[in-house]
Protein backbone atom coordinates (compact mmCIF):
# COMPACT_ATOMS: atom_id res chain seq x y z
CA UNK A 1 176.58 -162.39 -23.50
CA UNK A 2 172.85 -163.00 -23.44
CA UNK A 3 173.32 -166.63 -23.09
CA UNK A 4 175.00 -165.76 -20.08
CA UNK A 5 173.35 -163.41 -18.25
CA UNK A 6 170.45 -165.49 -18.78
CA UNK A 7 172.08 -168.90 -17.56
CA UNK A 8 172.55 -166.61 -14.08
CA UNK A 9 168.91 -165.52 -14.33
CA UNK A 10 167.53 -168.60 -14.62
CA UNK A 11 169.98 -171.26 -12.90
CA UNK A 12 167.85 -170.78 -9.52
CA UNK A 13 164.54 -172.08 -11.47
CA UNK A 14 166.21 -175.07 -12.74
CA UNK A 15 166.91 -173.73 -16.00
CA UNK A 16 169.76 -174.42 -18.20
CA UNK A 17 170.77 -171.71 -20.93
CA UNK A 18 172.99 -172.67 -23.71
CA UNK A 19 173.86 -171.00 -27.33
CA UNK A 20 173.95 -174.51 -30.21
CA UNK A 21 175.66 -174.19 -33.44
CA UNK A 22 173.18 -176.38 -35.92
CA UNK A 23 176.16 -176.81 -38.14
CA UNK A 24 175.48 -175.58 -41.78
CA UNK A 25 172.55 -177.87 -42.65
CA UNK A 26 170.69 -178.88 -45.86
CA UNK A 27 167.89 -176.56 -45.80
CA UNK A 28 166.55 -173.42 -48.01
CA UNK A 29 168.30 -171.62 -45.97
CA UNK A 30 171.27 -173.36 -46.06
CA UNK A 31 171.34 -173.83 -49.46
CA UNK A 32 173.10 -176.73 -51.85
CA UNK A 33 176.47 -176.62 -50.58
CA UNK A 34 175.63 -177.34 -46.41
CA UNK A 35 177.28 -180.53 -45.46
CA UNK A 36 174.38 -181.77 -43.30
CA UNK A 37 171.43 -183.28 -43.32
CA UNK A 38 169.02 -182.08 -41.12
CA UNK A 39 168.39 -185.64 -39.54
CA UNK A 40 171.88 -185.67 -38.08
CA UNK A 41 171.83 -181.96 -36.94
CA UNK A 42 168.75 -182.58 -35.16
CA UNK A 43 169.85 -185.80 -33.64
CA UNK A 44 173.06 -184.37 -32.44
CA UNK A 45 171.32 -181.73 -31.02
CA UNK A 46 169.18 -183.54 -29.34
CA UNK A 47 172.08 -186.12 -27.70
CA UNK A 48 173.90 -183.10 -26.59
CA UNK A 49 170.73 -181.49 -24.54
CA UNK A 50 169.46 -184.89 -23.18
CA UNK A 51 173.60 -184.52 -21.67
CA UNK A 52 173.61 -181.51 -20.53
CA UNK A 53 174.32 -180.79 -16.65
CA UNK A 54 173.44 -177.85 -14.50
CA UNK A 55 177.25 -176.60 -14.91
CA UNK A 56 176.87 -176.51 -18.87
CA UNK A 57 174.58 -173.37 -18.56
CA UNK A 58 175.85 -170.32 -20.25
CA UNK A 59 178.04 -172.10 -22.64
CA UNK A 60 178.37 -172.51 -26.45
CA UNK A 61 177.91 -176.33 -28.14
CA UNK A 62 178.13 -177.28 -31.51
CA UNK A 63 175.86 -179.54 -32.74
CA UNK A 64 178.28 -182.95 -31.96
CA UNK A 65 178.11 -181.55 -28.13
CA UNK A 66 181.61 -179.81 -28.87
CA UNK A 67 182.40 -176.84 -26.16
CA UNK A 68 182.68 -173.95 -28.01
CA UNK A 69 185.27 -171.23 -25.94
CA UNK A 70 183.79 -167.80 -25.69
């Protein structure tokens, strides 16, 4: 809900809001059994953002730019 109410807040300063799922990445916090190294969260992440459009604010991605329904 945040993510929303923000995306409204914020849409008229050229803002986009969004909530990202990482994925479960290879970190300490993590642990040994994520999937994902954090090179390909982080470059996922970043491919989705660089794609975003003012109508994706308020909306939930994963980390492969996957909509995620409320």
């Amino acid at each position: 809900m945040l993510t929303v109410h923000q995306s409204e807040q914020l849409k008229d300063r050229g803002i986009k809001v969004i909530c990202m799922d990482p994925g479960w990445v290879k970190t300490r916090m993590g642990g040994e059994g994520a999937i994902l190294e954090p090179d390909v969260s982080i470059s996922g992440m970043l491919k989705t953002l660089h794609t975003l459009k003012d109508s994706d604010s308020g909306k939930f991605y994963t980390y492969t730019g996957d909509l995620v329904p409320w």
